[in-house]
Protein backbone atom coordinates (compact mmCIF):
# COMPACT_ATOMS: atom_id res chain seq x y z
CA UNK A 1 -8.31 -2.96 13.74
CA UNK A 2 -8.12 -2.06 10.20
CA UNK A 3 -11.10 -0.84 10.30
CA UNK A 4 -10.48 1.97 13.45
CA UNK A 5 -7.46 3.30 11.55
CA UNK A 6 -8.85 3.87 8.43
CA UNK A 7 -11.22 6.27 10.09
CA UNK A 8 -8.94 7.75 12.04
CA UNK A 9 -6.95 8.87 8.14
CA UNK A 10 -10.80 10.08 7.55
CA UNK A 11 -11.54 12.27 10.47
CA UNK A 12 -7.64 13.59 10.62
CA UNK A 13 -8.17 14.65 6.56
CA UNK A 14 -11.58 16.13 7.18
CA UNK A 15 -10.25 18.53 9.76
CA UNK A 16 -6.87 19.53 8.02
CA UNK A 17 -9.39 20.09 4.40
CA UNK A 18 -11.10 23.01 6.42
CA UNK A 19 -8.68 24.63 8.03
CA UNK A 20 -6.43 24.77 4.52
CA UNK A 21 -9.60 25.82 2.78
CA UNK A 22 -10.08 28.82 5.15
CA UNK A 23 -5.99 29.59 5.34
CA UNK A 24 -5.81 29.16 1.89
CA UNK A 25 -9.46 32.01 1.01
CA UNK A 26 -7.65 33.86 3.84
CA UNK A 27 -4.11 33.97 2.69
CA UNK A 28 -4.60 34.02 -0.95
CA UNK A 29 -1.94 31.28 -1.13
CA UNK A 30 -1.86 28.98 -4.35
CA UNK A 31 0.69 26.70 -2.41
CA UNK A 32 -1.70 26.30 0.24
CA UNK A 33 -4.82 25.81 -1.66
CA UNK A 34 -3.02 23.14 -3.64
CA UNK A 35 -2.46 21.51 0.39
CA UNK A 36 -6.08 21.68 0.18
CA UNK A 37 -6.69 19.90 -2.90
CA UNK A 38 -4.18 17.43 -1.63
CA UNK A 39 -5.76 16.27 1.36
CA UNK A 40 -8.76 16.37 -0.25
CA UNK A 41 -7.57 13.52 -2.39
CA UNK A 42 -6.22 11.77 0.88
CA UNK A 43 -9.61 12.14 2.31
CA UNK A 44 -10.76 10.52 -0.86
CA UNK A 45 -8.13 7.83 -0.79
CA UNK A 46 -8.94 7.15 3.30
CA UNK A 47 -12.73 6.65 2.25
CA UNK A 48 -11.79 4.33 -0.25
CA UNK A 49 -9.54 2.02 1.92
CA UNK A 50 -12.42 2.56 4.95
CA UNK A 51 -14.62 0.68 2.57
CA UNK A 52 -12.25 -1.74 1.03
CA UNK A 53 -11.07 -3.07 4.11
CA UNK A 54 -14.53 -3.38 5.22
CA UNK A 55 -15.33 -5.33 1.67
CA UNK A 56 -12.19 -7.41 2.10
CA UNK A 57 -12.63 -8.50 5.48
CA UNK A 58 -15.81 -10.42 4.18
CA UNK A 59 -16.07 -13.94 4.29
CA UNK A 60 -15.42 -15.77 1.03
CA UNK A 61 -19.25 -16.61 -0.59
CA UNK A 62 -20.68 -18.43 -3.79
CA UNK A 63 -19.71 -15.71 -6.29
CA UNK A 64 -16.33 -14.90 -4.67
CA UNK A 65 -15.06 -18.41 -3.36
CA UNK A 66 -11.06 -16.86 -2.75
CA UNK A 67 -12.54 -13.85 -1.09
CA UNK A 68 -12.54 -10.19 -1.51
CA UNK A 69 -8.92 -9.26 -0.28
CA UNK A 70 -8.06 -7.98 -3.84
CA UNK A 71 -10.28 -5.57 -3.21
CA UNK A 72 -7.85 -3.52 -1.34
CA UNK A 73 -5.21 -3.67 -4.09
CA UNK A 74 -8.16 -2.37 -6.75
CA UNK A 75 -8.67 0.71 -3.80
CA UNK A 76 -5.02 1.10 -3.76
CA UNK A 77 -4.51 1.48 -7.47
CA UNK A 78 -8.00 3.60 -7.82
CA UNK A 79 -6.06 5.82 -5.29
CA UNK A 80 -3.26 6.09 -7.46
CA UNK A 81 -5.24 7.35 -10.02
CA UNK A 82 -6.54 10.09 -7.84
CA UNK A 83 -3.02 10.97 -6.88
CA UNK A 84 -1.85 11.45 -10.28
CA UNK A 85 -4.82 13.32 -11.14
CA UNK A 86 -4.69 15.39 -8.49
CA UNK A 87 -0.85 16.50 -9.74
CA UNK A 88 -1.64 17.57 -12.68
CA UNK A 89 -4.75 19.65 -10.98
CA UNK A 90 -1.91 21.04 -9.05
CA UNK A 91 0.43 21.54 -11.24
CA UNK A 92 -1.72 23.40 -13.64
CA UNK A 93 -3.01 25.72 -11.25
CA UNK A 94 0.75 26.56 -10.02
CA UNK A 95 1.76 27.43 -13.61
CA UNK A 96 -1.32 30.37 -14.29
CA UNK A 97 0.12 31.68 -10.82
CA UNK A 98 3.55 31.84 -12.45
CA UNK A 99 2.31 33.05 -15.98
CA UNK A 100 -0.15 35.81 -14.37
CA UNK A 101 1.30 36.49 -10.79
CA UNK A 102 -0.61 36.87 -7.32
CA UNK A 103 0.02 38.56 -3.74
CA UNK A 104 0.00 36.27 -0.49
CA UNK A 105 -1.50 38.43 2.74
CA UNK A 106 -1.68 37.11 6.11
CA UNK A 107 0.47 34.32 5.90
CA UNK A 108 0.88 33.94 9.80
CA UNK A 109 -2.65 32.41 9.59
CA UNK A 110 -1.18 30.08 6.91
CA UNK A 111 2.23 29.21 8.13
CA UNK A 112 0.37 28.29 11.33
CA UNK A 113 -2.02 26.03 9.72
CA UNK A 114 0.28 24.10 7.55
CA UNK A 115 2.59 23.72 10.44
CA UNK A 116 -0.23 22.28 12.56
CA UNK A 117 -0.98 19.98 9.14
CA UNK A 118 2.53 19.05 8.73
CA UNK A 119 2.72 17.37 12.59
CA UNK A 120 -0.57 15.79 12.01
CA UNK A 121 -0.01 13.64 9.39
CA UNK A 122 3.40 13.03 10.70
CA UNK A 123 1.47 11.85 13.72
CA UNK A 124 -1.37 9.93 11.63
CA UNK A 125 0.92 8.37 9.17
CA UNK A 126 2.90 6.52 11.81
CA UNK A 127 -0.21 5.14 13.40
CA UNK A 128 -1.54 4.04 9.85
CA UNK A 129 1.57 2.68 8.70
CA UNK A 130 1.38 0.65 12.09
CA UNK A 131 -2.02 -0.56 11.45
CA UNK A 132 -1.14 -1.70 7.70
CA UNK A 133 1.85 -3.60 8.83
CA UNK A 134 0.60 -5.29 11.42
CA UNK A 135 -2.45 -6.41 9.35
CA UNK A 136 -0.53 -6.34 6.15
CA UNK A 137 -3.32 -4.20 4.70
CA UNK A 138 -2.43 -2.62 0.85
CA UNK A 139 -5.04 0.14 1.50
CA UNK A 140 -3.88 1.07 5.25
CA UNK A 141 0.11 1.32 3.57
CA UNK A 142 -1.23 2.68 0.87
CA UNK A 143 -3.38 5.67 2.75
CA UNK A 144 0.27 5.83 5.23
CA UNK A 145 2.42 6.78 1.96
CA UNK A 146 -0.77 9.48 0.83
CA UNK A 147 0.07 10.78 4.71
CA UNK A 148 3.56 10.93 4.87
CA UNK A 149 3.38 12.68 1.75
CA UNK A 150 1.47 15.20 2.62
CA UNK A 151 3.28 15.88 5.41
CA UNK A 152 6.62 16.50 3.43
CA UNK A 153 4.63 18.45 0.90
CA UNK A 154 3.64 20.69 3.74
CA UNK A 155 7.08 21.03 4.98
CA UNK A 156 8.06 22.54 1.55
CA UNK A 157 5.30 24.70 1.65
CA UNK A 158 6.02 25.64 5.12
CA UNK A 159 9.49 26.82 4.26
CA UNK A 160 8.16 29.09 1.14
CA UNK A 161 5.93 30.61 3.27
CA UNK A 162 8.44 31.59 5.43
CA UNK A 163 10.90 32.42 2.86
CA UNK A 164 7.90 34.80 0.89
CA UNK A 165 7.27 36.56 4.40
CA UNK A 166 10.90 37.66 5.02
CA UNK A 167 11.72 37.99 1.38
CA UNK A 168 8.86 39.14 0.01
CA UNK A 169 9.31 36.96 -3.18
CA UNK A 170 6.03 36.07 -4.23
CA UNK A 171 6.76 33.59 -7.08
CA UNK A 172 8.08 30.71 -4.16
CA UNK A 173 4.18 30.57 -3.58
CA UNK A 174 3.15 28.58 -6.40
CA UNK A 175 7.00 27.73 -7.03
CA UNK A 176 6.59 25.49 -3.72
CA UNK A 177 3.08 24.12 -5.28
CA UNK A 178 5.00 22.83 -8.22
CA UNK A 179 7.18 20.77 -5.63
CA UNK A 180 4.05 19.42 -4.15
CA UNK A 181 2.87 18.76 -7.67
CA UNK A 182 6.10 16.52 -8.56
CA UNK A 183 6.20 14.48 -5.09
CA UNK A 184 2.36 13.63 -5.34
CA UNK A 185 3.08 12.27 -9.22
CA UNK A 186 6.20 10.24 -7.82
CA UNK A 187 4.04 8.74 -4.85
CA UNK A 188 1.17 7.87 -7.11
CA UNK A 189 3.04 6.39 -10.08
CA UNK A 190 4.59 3.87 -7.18
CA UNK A 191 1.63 2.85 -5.84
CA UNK A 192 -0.14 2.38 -9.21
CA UNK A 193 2.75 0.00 -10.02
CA UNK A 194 2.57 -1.75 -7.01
CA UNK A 195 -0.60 -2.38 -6.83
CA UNK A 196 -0.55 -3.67 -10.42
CA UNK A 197 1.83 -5.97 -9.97
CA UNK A 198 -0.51 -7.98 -6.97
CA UNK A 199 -3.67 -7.31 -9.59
CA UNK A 200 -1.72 -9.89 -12.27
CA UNK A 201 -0.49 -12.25 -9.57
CA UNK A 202 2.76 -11.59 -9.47
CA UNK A 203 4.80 -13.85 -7.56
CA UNK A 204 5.68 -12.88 -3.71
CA UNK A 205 9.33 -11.34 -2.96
CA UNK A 206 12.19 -13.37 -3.45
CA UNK A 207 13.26 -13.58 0.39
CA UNK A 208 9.68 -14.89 0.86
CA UNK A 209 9.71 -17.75 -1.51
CA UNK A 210 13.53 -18.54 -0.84
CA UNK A 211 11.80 -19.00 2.79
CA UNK A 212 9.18 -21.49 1.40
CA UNK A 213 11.48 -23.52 -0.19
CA UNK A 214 13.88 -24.03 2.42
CA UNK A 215 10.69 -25.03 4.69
CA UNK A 216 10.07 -27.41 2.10
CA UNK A 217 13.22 -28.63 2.01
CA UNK A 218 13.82 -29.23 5.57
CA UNK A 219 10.83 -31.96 5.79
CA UNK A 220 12.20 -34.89 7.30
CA UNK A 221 9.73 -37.18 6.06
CA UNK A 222 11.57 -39.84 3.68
CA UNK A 223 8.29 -40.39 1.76
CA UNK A 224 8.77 -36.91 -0.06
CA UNK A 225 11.04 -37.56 -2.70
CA UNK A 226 10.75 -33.98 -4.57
CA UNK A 227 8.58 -31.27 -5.37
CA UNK A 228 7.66 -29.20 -8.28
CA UNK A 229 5.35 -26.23 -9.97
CA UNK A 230 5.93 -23.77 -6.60
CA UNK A 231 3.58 -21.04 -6.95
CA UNK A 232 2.87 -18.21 -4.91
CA UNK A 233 0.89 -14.66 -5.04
CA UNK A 234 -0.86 -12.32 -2.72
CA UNK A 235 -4.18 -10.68 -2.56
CA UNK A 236 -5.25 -7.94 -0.28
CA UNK A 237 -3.32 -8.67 3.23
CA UNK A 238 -3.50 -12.69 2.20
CA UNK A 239 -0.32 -14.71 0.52
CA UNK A 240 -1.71 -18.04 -1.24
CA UNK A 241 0.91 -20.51 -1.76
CA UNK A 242 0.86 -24.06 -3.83
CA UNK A 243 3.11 -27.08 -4.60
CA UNK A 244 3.27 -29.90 -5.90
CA UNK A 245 5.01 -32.70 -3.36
CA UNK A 246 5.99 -36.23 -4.90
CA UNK A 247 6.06 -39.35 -2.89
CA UNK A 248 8.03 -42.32 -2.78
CA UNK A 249 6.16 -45.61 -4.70
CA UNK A 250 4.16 -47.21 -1.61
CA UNK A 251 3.61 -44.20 0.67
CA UNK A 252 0.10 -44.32 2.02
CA UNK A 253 -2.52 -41.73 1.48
CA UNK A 254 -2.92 -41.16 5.09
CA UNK A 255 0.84 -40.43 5.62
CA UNK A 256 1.28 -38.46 2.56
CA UNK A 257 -2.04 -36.53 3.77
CA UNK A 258 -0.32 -35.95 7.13
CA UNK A 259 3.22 -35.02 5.84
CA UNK A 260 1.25 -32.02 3.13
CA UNK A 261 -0.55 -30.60 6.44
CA UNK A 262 2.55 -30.58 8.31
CA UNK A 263 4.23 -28.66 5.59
CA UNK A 264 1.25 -26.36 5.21
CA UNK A 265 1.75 -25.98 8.76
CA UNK A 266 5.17 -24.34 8.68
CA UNK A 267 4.68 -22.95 5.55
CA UNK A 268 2.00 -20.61 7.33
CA UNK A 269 4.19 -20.41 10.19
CA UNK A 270 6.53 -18.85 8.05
CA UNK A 271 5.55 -16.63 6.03
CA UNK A 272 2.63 -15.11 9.48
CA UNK A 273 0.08 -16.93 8.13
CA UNK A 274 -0.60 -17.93 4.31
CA UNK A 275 -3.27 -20.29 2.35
CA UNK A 276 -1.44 -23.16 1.25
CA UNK A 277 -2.80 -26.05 -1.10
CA UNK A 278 -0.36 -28.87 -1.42
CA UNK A 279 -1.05 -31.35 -4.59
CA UNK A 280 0.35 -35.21 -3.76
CA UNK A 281 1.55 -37.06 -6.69
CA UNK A 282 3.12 -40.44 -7.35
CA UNK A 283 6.99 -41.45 -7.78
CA UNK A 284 7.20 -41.23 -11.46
CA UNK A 285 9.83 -40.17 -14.19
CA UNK A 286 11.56 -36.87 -13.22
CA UNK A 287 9.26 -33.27 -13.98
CA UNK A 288 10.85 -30.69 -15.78
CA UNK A 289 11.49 -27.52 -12.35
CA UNK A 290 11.57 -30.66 -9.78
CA UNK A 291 13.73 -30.87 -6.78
CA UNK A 292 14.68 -33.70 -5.12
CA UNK A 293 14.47 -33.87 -1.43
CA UNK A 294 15.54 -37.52 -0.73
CA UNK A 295 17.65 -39.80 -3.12
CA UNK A 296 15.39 -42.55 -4.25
């Protein structure tokens, strides 16, 4: 699945890279070049998250005994990095068309061609933002927001085209490219930080560990007499969740064993599916973080 929508982002960037190459040669256009240069970083970012996904779908082995799903949050954040590259690359180039001025010809053949762009990725977006939902895939969401992007970016310079050809002002050109510029810096510094934040293990949303705790809290097993050290993070598509769960003095190890895989159980159940490791400890003094489930 995740692998059939990243190559559709491929093939769809591919074809929209040639035909803004040739509009932008034809036109002369430094707004529509700089459409070229961005989808040429989306093809970049799509080829990345192709082969991350592939990476990260691999089974966990000797070297890499969690698995490889942080592999797609490394792809996302390397396509940050391209993003914000690509902005300045942009923004540069916009500028010397400012400083030095330029003339735009045929811009039918452009406004045509970044019309036909901007209802592509419209079109593409959706379907990859689908795909990374439903598989909660960092590089698929990430590659969506690179889309969507584009496709606003080429709205812009869809509307300076228009307004050059009935005005005749030529600076809106590279005017619209500096637009362009400032959205692609704003879409890559989020998805830098974003990525960043599952690279150091931060801790999963609120909502989603206010949900773990009330499943732990609404075990009806009178063994469990607490719990304690809840930790949670996510890596790649994957949520990994532990706890510790104290039992009552006497509580066999088969019923404590059975109570932990029940919670894992409906731990998984509600967060869509999560790795869960739950650590059993003895009724002892009181931990400093514990909650008590059951008055002793």
């Amino acid at each position: 699945m995740k692998q059939r929508t990243a190559s559709l982002s491929v093939a769809s960037n591919t074809v929209l890279i040639l035909l803004k190459v040739v509009a932008g040669t034809l036109t002369a256009s430094v707004a529509i070049l700089t459409e070229a240069v961005h989808s040429s970083i989306d093809l970049i970012a799509s080829l990345v998250a192709l082969a991350s996904v592939r990476v990260a779908d691999e089974p966990a082995d000797e070297r890499h005994s969690y698995g490889h799903e942080k592999v797609e949050n490394l792809a996302a954040a390397f396509e940050a990095i391209l993003i914000l590259v690509g902005s300045v690359v942009i923004a540069f180039e916009a500028v010397r068309r400012l400083i030095n001025g330029g003339h735009t010809r045929l811009l039918g053949v452009g406004i045509a061609v970044i019309a036909f762009s901007a209802v592509a990725n419209l079109i593409v977006s959706t379907v990859v933002a689908r795909g990374g939902r439903r598989t909660g895939s960092p590089a698929l969401q990430g590659d969506a927001a690179h889309l969507r992007t584009d496709a606003a970016s080429s709205l812009v310079v869809l509307v300076a085209l228009l307004l050059v050809k009935v005005t005749g002002a030529q600076w809106l050109d590279p005017a619209a490219a500096l637009l362009v510029a400032a959205s692609i810096l704003a879409t890559g510094v989020r998805l830098l930080v974003r990525s960043g934040e599952v690279l150091v293990d931060q801790s999963l949303p609120a909502a989603e560990t206010a949900a773990i705790t009330r499943a732990i809290e609404s075990l009806s097993a009178d063994c469990v007499i607490g719990f304690h050290e809840l930790r949670t993070r996510s890596s790649g598509s994957k949520r990994y969740v532990d706890v510790h769960l104290q039992f009552r003095r006497g509580t066999s190890l088969e019923q404590a064993h059975r109570v932990a895989h029940e919670l894992q159980d409906r731990i998984a159940v509600t967060l869509g599916g999560a790795d869960v490791l739950v650590h059993l400890e003895p009724e002892d003094r009181l931990r400093p973080g514990q909650r008590s489930l059951h008055s002793s």
